[in-house]
C-alpha atoms as a PDB file:
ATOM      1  CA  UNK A   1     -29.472   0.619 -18.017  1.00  0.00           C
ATOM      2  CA  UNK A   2     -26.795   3.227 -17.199  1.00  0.00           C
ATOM      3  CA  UNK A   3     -25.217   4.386 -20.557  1.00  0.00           C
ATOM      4  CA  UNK A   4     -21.402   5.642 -19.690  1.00  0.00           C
ATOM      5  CA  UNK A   5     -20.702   9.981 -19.743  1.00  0.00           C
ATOM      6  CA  UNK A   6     -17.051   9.058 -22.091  1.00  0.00           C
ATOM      7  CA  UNK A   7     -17.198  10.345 -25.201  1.00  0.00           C
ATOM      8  CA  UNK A   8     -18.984   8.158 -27.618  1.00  0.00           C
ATOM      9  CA  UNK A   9     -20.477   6.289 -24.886  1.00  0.00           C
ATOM     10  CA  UNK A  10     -23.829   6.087 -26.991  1.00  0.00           C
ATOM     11  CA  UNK A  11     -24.912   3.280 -29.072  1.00  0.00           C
ATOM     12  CA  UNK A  12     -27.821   3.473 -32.381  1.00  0.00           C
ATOM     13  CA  UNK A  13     -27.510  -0.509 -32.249  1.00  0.00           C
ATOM     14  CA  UNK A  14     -30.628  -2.674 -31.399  1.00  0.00           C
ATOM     15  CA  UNK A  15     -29.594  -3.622 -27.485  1.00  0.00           C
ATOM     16  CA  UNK A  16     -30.891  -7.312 -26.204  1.00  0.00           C
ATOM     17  CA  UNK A  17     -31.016  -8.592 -22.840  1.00  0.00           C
ATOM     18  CA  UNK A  18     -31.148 -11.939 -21.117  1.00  0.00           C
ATOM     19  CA  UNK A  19     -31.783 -12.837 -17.686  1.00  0.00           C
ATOM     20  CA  UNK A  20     -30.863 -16.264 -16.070  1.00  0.00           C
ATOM     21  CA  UNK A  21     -32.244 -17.660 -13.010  1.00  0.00           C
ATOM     22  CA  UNK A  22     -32.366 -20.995 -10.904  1.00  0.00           C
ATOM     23  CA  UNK A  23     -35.857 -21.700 -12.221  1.00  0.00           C
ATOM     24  CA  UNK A  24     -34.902 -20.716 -16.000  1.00  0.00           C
ATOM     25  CA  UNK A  25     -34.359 -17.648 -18.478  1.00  0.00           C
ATOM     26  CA  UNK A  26     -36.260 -14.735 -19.644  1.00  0.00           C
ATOM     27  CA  UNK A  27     -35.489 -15.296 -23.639  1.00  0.00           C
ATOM     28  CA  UNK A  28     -34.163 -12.735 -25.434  1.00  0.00           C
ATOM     29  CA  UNK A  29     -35.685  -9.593 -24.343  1.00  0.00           C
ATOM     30  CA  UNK A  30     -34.918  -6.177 -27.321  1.00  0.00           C
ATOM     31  CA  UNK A  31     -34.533  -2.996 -24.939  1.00  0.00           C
ATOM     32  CA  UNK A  32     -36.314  -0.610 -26.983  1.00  0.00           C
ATOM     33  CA  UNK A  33     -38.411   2.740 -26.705  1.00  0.00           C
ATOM     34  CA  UNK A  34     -40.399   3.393 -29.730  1.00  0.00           C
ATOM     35  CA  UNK A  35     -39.383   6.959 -30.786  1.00  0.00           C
ATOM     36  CA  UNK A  36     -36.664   7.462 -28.163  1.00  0.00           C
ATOM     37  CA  UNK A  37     -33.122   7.457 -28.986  1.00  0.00           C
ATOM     38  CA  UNK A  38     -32.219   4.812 -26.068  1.00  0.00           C
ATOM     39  CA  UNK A  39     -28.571   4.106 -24.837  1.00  0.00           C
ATOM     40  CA  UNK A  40     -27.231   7.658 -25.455  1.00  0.00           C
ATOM     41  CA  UNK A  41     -24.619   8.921 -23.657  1.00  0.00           C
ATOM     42  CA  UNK A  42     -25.035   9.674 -20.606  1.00  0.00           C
ATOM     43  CA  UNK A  43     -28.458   8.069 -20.139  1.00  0.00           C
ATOM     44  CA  UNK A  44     -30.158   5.775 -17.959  1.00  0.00           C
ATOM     45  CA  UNK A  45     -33.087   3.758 -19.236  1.00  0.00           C
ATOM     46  CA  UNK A  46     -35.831   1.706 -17.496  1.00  0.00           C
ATOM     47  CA  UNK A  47     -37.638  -1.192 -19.208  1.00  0.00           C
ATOM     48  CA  UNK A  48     -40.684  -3.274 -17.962  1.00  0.00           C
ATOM     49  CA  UNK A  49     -39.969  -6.789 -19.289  1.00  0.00           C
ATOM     50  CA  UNK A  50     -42.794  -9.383 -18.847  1.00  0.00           C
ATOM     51  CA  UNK A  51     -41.050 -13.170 -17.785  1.00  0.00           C
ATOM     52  CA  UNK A  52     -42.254 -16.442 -16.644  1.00  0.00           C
ATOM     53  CA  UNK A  53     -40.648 -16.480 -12.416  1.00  0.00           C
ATOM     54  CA  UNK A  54     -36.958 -17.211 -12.948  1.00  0.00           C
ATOM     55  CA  UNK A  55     -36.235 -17.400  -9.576  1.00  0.00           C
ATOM     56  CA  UNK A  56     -33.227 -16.228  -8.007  1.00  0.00           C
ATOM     57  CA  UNK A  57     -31.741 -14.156 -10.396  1.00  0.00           C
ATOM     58  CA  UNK A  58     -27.900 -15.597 -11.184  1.00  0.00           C
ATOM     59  CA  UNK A  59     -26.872 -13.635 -14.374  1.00  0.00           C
ATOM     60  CA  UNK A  60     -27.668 -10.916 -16.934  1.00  0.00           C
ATOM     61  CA  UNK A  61     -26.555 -11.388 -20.255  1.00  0.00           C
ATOM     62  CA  UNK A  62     -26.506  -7.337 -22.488  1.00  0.00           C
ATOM     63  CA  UNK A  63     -25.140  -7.196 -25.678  1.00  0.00           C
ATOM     64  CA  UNK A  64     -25.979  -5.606 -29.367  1.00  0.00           C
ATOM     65  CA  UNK A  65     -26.524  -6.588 -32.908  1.00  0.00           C
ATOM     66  CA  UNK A  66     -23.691  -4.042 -34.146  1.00  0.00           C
ATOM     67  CA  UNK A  67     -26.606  -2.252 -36.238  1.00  0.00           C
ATOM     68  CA  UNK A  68     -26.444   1.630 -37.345  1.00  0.00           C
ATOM     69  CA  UNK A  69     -24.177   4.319 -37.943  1.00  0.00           C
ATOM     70  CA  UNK A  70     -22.784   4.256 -34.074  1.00  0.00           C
ATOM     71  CA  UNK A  71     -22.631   1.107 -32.483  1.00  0.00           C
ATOM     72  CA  UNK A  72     -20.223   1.112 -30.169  1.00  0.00           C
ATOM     73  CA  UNK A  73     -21.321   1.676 -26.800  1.00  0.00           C
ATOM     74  CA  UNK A  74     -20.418   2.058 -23.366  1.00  0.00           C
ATOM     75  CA  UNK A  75     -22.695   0.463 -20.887  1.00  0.00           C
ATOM     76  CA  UNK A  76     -21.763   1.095 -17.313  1.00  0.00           C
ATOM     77  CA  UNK A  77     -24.028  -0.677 -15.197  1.00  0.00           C
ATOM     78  CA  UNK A  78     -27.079  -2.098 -15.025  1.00  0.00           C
ATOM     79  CA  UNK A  79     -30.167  -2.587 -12.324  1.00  0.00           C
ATOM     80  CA  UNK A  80     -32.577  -5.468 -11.982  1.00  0.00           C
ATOM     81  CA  UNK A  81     -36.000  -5.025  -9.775  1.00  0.00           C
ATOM     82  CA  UNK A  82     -38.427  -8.270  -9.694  1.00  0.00           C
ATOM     83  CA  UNK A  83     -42.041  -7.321  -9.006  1.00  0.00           C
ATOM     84  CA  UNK A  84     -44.159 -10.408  -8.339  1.00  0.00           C
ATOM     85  CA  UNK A  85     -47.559 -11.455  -9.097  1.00  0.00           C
ATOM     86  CA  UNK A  86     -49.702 -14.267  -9.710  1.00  0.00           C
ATOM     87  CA  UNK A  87     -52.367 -14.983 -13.194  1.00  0.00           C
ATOM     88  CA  UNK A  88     -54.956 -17.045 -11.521  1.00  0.00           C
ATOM     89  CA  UNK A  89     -56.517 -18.114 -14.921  1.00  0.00           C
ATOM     90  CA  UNK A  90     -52.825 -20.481 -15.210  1.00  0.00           C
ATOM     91  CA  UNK A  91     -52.089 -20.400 -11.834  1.00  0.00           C
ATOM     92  CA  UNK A  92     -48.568 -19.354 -12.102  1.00  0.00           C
ATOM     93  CA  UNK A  93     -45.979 -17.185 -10.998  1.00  0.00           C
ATOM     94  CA  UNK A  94     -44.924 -14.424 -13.391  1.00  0.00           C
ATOM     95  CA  UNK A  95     -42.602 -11.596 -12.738  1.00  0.00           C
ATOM     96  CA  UNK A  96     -42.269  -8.291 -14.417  1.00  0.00           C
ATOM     97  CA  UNK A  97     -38.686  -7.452 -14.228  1.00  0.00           C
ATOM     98  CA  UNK A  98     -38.204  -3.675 -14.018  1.00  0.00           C
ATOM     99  CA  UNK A  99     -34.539  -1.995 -15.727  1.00  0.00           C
ATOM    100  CA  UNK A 100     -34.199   0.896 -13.106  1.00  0.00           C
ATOM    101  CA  UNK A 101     -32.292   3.799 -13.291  1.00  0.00           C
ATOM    102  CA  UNK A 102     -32.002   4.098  -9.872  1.00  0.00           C
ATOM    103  CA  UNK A 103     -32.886   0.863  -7.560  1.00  0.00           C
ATOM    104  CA  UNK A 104     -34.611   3.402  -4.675  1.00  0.00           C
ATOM    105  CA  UNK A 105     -36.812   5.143  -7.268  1.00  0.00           C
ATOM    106  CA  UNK A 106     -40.752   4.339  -7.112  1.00  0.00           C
ATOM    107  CA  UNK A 107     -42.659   2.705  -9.541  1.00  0.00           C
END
């Protein structure tokens, strides 16, 4: 998640994401660090997000619950990387999506 440099770009509202794919959705996913002021301006945040496969992704749905002192917030962009793998004790697909700030960077 790429918080925006304007002025007052920053949110203190509770941030939720959703992803949609051709196999189904994530559910609503809170983007949170425990003791980190996420989504401040300027920033760029990376969550690991656990998610039955979803397939090819087709949408991202970010939005906030309007909460604290600053909510408004300016969110510039945002970067999706899927990392598959496979529980053999239910022998599904799961996927860990991963919120990059920067798709090249390792992991």
């Amino acid at each position: 998640m790429y918080t925006g440099s304007v002025d007052n770009a920053g949110t203190d509202a509770d941030v939720y994401m959703t992803m949609y794919g051709k196999n189904g959705n994530s559910g609503t996913k809170l983007l949170d660090k425990r003791g980190k002021d996420d989504f401040e301006k300027g920033s760029q945040d990376s969550y690991k997000l656990k998610s039955v496969d979803l397939g090819p992704l087709q949408k991202v749905k970010v939005w906030h619950d309007g909460s604290g002192l600053a909510s408004d917030w300016f969110l510039d962009k945002v970067s999706v990387m899927f990392l598959q793998f496979f529980v053999t004790t239910k022998s599904k697909s799961q996927s860990i999506c991963v919120l990059l700030s920067d798709c090249g960077q390792q992991r």
